[in-house]
N, C-alpha and C. Protein backbone atom coordinates (compact mmCIF):
# COMPACT_ATOMS: atom_id res chain seq x y z
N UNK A 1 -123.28 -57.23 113.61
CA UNK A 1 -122.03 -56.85 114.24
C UNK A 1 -121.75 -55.40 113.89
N UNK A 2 -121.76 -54.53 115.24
CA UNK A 2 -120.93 -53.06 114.82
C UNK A 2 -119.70 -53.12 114.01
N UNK A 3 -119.68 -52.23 112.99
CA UNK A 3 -118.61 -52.39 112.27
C UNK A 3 -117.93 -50.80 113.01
N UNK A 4 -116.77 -50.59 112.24
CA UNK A 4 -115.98 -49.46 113.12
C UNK A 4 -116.56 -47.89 112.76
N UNK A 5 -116.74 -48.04 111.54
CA UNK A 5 -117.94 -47.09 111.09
C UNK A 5 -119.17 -46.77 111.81
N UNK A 6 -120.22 -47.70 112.34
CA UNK A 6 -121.17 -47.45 113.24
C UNK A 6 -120.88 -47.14 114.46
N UNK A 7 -119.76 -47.86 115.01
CA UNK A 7 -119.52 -47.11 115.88
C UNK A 7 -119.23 -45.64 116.14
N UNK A 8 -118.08 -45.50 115.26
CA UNK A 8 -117.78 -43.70 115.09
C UNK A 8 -118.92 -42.64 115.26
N UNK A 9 -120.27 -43.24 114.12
CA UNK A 9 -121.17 -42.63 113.78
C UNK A 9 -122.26 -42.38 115.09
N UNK A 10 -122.16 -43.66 116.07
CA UNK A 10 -122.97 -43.79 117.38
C UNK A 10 -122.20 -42.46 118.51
N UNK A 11 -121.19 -43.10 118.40
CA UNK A 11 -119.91 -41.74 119.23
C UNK A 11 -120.33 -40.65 119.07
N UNK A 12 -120.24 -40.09 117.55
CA UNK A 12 -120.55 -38.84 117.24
C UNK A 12 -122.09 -38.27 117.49
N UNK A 13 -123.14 -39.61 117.61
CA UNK A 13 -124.58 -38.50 117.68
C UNK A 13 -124.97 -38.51 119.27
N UNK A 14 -123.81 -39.27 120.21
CA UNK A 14 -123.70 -38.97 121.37
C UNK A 14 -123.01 -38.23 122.14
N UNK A 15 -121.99 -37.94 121.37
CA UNK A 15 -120.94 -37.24 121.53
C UNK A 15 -120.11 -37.70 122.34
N UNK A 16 -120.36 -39.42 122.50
CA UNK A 16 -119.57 -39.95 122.91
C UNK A 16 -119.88 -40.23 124.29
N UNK A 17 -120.80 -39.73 124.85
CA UNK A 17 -120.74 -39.42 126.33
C UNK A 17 -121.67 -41.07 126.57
N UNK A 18 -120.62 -41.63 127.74
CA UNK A 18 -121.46 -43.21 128.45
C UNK A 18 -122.66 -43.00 129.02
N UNK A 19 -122.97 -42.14 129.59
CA UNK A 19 -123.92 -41.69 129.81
C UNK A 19 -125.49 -42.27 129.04
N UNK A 20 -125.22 -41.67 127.97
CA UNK A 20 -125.93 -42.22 126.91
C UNK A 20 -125.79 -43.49 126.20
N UNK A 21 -125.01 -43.57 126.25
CA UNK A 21 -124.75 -45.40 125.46
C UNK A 21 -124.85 -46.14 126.57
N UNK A 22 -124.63 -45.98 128.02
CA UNK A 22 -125.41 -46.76 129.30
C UNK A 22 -126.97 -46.85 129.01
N UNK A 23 -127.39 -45.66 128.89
CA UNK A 23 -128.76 -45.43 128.89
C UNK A 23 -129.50 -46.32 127.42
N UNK A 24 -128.88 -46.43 126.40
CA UNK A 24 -129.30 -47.28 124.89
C UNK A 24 -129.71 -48.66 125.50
N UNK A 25 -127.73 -48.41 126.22
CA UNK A 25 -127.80 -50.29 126.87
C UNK A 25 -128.79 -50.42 127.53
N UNK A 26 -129.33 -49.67 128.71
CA UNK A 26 -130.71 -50.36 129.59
C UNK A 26 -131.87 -50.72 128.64
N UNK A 27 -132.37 -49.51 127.52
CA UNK A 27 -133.29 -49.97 127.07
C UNK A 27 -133.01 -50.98 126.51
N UNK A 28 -132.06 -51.04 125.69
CA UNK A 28 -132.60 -52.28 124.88
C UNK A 28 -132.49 -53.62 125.79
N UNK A 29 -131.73 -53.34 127.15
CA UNK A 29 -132.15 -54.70 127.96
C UNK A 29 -133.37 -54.69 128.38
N UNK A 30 -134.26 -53.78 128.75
CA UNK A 30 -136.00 -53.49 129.01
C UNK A 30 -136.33 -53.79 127.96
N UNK A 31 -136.17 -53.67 126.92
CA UNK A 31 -137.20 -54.32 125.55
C UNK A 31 -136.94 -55.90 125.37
N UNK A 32 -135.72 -56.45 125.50
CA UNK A 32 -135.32 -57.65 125.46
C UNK A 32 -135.81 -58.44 126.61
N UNK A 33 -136.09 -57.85 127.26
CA UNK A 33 -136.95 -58.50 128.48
C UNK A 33 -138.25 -58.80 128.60
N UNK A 34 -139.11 -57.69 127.87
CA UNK A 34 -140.09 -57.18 127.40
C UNK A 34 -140.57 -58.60 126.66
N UNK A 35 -140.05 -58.36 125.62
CA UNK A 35 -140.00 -59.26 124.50
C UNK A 35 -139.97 -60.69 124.81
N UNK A 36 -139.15 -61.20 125.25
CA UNK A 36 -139.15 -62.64 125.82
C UNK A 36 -140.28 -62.88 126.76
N UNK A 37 -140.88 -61.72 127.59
CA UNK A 37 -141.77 -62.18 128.45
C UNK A 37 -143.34 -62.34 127.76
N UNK A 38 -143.23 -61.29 126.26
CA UNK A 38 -144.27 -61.40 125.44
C UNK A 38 -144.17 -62.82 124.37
N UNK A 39 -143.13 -63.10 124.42
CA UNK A 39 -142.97 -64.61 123.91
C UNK A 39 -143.23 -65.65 124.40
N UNK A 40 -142.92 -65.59 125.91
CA UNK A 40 -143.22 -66.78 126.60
C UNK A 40 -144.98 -66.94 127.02
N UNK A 41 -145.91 -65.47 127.15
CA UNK A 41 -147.02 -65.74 127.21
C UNK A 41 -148.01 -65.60 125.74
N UNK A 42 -147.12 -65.67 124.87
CA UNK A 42 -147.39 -65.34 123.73
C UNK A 42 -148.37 -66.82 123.27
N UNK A 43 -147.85 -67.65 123.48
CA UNK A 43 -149.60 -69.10 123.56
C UNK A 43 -150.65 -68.97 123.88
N UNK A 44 -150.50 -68.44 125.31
CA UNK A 44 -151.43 -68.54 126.18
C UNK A 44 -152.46 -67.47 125.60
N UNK A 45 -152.00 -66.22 125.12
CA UNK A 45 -152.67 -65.22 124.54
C UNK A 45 -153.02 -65.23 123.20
N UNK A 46 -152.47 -66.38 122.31
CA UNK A 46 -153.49 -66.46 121.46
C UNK A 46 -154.24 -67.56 121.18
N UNK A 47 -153.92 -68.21 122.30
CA UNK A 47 -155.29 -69.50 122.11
C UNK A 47 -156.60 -69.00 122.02
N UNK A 48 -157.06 -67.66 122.32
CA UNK A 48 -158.35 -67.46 122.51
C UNK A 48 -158.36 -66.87 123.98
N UNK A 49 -159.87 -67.01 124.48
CA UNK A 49 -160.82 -66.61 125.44
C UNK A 49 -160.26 -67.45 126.51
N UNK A 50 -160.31 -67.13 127.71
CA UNK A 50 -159.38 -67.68 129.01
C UNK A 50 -159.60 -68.68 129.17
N UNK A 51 -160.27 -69.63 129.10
CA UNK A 51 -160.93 -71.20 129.58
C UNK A 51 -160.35 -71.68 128.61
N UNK A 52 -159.67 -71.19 126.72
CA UNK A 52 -159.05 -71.91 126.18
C UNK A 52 -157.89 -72.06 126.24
N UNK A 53 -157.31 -70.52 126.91
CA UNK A 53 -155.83 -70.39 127.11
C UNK A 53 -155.58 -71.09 128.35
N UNK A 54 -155.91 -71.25 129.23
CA UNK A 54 -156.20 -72.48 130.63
C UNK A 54 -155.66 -73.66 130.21
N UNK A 55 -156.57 -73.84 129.23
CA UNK A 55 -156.38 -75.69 128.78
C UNK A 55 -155.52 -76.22 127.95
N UNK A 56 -154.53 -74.77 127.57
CA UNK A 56 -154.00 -75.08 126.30
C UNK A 56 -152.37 -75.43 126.94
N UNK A 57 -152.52 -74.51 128.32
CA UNK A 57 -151.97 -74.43 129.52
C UNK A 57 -151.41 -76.00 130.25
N UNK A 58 -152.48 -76.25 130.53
CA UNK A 58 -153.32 -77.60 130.99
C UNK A 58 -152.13 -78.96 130.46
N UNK A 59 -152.50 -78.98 129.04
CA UNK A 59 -152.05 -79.62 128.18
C UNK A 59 -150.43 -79.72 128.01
N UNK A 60 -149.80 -78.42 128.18
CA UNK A 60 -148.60 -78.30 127.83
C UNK A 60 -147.95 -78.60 128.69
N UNK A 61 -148.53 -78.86 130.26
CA UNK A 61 -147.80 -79.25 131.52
C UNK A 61 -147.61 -80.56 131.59
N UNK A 62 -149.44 -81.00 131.40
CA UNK A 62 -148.72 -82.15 131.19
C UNK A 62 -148.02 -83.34 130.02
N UNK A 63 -146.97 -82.01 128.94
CA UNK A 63 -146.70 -83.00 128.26
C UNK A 63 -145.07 -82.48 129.14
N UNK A 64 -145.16 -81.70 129.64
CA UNK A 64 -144.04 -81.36 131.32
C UNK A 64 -143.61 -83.16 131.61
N UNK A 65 -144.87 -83.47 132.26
CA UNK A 65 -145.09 -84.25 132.84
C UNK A 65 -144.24 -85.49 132.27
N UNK A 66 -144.93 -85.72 131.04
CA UNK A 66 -143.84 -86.88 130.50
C UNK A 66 -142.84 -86.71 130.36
N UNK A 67 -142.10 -85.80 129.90
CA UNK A 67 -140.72 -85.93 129.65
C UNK A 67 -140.44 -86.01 130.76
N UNK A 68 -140.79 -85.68 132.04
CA UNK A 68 -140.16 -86.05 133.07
C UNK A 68 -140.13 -87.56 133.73
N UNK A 69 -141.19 -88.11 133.52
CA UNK A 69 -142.11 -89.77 133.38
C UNK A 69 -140.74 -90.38 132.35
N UNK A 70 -140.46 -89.72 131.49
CA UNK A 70 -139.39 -90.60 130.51
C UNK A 70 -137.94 -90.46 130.36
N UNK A 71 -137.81 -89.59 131.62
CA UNK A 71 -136.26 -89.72 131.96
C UNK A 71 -135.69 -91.08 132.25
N UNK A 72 -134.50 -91.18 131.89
CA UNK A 72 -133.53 -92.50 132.24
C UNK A 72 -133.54 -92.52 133.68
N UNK A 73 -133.25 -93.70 134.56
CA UNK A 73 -132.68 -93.86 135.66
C UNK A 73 -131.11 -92.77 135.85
N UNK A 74 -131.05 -92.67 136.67
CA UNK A 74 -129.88 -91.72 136.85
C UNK A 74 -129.74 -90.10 135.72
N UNK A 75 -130.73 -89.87 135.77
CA UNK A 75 -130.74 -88.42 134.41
C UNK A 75 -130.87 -87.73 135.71
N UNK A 76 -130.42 -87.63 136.93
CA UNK A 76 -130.86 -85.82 137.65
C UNK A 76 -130.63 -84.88 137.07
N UNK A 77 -129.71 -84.46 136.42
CA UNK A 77 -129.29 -83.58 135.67
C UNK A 77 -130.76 -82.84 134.62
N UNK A 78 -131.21 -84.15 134.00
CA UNK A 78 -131.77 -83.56 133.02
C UNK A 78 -133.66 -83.34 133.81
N UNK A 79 -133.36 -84.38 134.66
CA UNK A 79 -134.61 -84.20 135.32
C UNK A 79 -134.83 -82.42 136.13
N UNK A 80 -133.72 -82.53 136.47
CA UNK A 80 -133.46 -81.09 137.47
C UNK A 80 -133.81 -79.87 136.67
N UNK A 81 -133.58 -80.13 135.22
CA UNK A 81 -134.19 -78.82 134.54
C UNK A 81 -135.20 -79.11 133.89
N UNK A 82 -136.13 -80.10 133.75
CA UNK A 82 -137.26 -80.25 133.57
C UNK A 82 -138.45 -79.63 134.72
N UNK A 83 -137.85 -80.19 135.89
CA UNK A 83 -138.60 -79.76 137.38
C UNK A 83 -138.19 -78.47 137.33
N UNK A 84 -137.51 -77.46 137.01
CA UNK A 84 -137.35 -76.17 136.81
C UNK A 84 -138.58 -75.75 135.86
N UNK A 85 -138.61 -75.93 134.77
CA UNK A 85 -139.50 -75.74 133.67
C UNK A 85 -141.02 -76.21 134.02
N UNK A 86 -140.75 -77.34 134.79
CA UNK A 86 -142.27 -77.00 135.27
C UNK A 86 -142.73 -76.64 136.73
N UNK A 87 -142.16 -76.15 137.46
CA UNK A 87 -142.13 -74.89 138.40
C UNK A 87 -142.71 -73.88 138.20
N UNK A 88 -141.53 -73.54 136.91
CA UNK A 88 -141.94 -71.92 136.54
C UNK A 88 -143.21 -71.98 135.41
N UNK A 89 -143.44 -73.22 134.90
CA UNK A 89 -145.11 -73.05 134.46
C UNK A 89 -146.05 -73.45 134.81
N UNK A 90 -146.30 -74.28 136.37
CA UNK A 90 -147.07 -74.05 137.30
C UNK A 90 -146.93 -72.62 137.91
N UNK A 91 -146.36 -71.87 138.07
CA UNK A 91 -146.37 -70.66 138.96
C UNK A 91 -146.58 -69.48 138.10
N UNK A 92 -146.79 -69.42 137.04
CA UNK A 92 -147.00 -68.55 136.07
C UNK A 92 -148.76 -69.34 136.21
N UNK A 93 -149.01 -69.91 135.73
CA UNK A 93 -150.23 -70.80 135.86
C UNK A 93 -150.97 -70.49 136.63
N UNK A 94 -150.63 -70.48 138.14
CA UNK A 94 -150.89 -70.46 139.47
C UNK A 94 -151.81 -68.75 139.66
N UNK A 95 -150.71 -68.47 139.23
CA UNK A 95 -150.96 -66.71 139.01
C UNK A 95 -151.93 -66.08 138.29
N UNK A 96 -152.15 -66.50 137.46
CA UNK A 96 -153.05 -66.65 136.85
C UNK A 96 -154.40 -67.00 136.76
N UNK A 97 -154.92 -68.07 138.07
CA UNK A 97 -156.05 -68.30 138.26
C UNK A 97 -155.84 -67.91 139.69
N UNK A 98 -155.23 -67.64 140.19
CA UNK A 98 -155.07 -67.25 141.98
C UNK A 98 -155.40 -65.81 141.23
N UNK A 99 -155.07 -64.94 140.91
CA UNK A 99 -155.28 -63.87 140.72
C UNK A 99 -156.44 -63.41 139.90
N UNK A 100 -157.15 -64.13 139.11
CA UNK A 100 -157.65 -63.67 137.79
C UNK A 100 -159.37 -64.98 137.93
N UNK A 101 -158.52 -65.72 137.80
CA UNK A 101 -160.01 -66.74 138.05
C UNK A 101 -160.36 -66.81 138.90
N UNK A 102 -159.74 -67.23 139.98
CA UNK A 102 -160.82 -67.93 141.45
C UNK A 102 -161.40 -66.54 142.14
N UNK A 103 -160.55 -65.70 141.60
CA UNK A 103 -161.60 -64.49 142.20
C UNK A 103 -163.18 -64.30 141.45
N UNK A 104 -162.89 -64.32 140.05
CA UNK A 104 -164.14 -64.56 138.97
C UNK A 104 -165.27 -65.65 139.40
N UNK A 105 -164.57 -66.72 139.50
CA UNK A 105 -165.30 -67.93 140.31
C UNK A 105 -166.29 -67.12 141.14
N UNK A 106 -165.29 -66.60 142.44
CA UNK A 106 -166.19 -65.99 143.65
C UNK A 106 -167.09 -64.94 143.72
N UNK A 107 -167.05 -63.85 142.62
CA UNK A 107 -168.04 -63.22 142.36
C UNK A 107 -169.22 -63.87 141.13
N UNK A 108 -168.85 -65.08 140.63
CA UNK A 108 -170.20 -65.69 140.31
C UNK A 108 -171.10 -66.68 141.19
N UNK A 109 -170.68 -66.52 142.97
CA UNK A 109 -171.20 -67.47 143.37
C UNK A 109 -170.64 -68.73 143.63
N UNK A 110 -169.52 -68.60 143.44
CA UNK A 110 -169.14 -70.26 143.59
C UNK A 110 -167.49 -70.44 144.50
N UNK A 111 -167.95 -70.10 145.48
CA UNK A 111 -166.55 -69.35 146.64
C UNK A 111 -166.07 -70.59 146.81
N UNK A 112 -166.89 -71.57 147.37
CA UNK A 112 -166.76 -73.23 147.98
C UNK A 112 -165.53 -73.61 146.50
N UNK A 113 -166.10 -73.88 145.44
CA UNK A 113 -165.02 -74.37 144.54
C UNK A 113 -163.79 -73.43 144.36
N UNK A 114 -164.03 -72.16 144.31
CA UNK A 114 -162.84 -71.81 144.38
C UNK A 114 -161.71 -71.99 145.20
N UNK A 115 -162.01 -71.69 146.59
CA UNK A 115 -161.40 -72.09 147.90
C UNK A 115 -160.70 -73.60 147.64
N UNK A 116 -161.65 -74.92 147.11
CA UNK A 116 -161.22 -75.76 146.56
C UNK A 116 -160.18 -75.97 145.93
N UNK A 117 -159.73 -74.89 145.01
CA UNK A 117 -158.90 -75.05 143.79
C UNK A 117 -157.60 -74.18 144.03
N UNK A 118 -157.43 -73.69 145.39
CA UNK A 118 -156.78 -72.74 145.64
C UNK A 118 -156.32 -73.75 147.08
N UNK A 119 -156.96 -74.38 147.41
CA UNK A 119 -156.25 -75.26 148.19
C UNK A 119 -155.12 -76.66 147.55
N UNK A 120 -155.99 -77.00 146.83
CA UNK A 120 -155.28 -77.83 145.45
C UNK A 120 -153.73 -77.24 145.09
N UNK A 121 -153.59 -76.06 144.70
CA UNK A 121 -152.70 -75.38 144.73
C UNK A 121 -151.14 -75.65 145.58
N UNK A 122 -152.17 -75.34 146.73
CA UNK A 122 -151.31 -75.36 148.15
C UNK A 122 -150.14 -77.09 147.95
N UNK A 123 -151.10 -77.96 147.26
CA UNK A 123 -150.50 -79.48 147.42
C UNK A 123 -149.42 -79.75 145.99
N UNK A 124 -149.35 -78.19 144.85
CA UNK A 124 -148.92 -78.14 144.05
C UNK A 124 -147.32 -77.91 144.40
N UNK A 125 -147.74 -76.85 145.36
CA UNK A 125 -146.13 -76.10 145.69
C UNK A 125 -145.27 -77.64 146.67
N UNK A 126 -146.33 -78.13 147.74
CA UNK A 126 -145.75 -79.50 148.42
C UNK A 126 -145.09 -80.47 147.47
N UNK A 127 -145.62 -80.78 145.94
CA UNK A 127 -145.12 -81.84 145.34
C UNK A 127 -143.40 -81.31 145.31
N UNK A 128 -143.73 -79.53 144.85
CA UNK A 128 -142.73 -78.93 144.06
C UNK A 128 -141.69 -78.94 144.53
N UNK A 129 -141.83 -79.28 146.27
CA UNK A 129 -140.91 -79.23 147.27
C UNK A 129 -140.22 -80.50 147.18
N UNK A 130 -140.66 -81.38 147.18
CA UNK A 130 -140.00 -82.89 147.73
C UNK A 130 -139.26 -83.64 146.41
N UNK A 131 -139.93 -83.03 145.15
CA UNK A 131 -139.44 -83.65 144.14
C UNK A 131 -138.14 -83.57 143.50
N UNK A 132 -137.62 -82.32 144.08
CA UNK A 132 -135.69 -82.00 143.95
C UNK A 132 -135.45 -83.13 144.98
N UNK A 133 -135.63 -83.76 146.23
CA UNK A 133 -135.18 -84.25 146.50
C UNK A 133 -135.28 -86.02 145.97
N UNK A 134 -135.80 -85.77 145.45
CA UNK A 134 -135.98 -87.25 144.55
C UNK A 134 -134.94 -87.86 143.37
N UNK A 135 -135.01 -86.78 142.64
CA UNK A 135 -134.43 -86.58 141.47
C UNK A 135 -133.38 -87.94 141.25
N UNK A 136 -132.64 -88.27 142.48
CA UNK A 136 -131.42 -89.46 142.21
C UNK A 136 -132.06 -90.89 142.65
N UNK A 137 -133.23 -90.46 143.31
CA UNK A 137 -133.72 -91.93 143.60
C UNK A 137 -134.98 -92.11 142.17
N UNK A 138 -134.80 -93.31 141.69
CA UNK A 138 -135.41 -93.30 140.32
C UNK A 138 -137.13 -93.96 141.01
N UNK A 139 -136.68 -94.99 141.61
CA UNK A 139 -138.40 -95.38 142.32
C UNK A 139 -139.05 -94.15 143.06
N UNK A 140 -138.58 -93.80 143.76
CA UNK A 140 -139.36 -92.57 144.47
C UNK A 140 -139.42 -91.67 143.92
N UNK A 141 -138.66 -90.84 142.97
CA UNK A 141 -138.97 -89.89 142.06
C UNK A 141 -140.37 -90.29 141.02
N UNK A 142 -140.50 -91.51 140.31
CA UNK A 142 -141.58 -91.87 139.83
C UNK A 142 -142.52 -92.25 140.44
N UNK A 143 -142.67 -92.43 141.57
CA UNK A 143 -143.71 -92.76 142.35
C UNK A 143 -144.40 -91.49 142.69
N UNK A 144 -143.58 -90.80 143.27
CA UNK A 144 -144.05 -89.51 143.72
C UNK A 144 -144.74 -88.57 142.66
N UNK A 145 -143.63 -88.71 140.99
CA UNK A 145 -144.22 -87.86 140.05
C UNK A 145 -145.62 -87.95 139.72
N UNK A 146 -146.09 -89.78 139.30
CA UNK A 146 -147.10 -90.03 138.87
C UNK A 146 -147.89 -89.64 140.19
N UNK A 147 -148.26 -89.85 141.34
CA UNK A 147 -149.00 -89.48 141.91
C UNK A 147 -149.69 -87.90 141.95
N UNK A 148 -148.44 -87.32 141.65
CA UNK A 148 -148.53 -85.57 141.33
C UNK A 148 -149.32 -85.45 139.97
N UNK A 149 -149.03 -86.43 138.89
CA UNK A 149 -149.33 -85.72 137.60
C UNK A 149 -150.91 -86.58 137.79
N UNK A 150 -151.61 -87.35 138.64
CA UNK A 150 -152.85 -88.00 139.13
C UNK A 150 -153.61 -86.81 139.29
N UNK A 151 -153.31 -86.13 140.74
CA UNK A 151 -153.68 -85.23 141.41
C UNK A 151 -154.04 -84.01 140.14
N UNK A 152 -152.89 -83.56 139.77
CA UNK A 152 -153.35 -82.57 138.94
C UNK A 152 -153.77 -82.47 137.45
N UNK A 153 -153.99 -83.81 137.57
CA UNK A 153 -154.62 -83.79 136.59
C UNK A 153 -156.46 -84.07 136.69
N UNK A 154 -156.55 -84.24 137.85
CA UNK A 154 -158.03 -84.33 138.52
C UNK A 154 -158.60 -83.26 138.54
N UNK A 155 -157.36 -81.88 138.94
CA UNK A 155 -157.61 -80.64 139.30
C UNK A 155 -157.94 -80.19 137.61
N UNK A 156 -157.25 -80.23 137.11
CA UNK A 156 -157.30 -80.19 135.19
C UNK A 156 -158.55 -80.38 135.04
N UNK A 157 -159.04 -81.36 135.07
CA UNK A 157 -160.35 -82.11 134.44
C UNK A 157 -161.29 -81.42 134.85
N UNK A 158 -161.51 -81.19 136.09
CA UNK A 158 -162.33 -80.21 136.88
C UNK A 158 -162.63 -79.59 136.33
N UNK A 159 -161.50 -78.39 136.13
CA UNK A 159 -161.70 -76.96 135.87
C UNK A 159 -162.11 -76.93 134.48
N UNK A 160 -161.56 -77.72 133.52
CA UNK A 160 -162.50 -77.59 132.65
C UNK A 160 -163.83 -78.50 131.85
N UNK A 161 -164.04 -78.80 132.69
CA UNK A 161 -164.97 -80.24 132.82
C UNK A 161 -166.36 -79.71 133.04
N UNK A 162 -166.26 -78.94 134.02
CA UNK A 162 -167.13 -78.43 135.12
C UNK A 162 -166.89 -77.11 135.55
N UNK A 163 -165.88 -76.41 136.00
CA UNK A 163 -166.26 -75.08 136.87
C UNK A 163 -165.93 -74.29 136.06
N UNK A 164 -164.44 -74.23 134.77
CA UNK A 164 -164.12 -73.24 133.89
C UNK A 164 -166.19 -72.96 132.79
N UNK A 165 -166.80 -74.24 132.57
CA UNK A 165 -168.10 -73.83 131.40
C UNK A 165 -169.00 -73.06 132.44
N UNK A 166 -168.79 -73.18 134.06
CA UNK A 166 -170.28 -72.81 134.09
C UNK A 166 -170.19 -70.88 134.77
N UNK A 167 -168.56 -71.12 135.08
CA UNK A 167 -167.92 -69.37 135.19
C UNK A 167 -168.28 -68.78 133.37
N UNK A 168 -167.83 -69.20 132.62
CA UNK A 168 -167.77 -68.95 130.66
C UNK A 168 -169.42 -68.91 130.85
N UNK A 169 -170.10 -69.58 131.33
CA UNK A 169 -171.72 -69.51 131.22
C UNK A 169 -172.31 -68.38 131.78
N UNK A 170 -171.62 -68.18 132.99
CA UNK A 170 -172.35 -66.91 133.76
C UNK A 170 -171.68 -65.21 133.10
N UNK A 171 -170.52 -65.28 132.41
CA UNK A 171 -170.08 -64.34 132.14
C UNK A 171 -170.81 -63.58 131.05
N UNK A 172 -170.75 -62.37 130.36
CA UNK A 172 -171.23 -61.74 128.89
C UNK A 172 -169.72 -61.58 128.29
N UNK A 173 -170.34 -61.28 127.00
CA UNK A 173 -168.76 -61.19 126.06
C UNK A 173 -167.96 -60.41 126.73
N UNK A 174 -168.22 -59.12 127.45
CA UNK A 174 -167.44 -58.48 127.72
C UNK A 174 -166.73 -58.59 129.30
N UNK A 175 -167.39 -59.39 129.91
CA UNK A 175 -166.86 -60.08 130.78
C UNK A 175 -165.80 -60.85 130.24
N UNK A 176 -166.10 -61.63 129.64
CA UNK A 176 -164.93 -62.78 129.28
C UNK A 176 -163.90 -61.96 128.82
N UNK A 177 -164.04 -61.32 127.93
CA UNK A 177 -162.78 -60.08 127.33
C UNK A 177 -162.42 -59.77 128.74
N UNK A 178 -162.75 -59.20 129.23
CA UNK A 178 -162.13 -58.18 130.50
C UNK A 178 -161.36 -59.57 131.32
N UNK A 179 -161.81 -60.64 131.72
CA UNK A 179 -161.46 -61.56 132.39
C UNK A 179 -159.91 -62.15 131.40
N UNK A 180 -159.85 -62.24 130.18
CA UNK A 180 -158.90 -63.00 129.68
C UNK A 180 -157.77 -61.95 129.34
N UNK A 181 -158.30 -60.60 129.52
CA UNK A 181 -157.10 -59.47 129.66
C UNK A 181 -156.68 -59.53 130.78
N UNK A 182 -157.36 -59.78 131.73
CA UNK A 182 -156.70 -59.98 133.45
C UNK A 182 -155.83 -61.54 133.60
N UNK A 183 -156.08 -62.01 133.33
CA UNK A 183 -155.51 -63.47 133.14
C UNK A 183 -153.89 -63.15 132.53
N UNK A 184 -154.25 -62.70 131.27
CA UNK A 184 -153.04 -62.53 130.47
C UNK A 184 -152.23 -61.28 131.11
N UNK A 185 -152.75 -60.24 131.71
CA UNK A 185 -151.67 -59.43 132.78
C UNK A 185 -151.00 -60.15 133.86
N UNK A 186 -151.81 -61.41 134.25
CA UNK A 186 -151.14 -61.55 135.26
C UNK A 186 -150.31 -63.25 135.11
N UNK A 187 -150.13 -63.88 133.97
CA UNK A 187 -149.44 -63.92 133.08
C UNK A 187 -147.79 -63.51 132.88
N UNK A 188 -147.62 -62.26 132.05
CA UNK A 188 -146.47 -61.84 131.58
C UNK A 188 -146.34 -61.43 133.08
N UNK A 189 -146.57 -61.16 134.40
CA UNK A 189 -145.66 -60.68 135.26
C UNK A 189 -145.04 -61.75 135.49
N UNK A 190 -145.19 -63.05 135.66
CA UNK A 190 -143.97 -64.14 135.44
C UNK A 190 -142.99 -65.24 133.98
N UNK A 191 -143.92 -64.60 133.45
CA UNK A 191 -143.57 -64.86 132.21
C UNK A 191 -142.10 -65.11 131.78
C-alpha cells in the first residue's frame, strides 16, 4: 500500500505530471499481462520438448473433462465456467498444433495425417458450440460431453501414440528445439 510519503516522493520525481504516472500505469498493466500470460503457459514450457508439453496438455483437459462429467444436475452455473476453461484450453491448444505442428507434420511427409488432425479440430469447435446449449439439460449435456471427451480423446491417443513419435523421430535436436520454441510462441499469444 502507497503510504502518503511515497506518494509525495513519486509526485516529486515526476513532477507530478499524469502524463507520466498514466504512462507507469500502462506499463505495469503490459507487464501484468505479460506475466499472467507467462504463467498460464508456464506448464506447457516446462514439461520439456513439444510432444511432452502436448501430452501434458492432453492430460490436463481431460481432467477439464471430469469436472465437467461430475457436475450436479442443475450446476449450469458452474458447468458454464468450466466450458469456458475448457474453450480457452482447447484454443490455446489448437494454436498450437494448427500453427506449429501440423505444419511440422507436413514438411516431414505426412500431409494426409495432418489434414486429419486439423479436421478433427473442426468437430472440436462443433462440440464447443452446442454444449452452452446443454448446460440445463443434465441428459443431453452428458451425453453429448462423453461423446466429445470419446472423440478427443481418440484424437489424444493418436497424436501421441503414433504421429507425435514418428514427427520426434524424423526431427534432429535442433529441430525439436526450434519446433518447441514455435509451439510455445504460439502458445502465450492466447495464453
Amino acid at each position: 500500500m502507497a503510504t502518503h510519503a511515497h506518494m509525495s516522493r513519486f509526485k516529486a520525481a515526476t513532477g507530478g505530471n499524469a502524463l507520466v504516472g498514466a504512462g507507469v500505469g500502462a506499463t505495469l498493466a503490459l507487464l501484468a499481462a505479460f506475466g499472467r500470460k507467462l504463467a498460464v503457459q508456464a506448464p506447457t514450457a516446462l514439461a520439456g520438448d513439444w510432444d511432452k508439453a502436448l501430452a501434458l496438455e492432453h492430460k490436463m483437459t481431460l481432467a477439464l473433462f471430469d469436472k465437467l462429467r461430475d457436475t450436479e444436475p442443475g450446476a449450469s452455473g458452474r458447468r458454464t465456467v468450466l466450458l469456458t476453461q475448457l474453450k480457452h484450453a482447447l484454443g490455446k491448444h489448437a494454436l498450437e498444433e494448427e500453427n506449429a505442428i501440423y505444419p511440422a507434420l507436413r514438411l516431414a511427409g505426412m500431409d494426409a495425417e495432418a489434414d486429419a488432425l486439423n479436421d478433427d479440430h473442426g468437430y472440436v469447435k462443433q462440440y464447443l458450440y452446442e454444449l452452452p446449449d446443454l448446460v440445463k439439460d443434465d441428459e443431453a449435456f452428458r451425453e453429448k460431453l462423453a461423446a466429445f471427451r470419446a472423440d478427443i480423446e481418440r484424437h489424444m491417443r493418436q497424436e501421441e501414440n503414433d504421429l507425435f513419435p514418428r514427427l520426434k523421430a524424423a526431427l534432429d535436436e535442433a529441430g525439436t528445439s526450434r519446433l518447441t520454441r514455435r509451439m510455445n510462441q504460439e502458445g502465450l499469444k492466447l495464453a
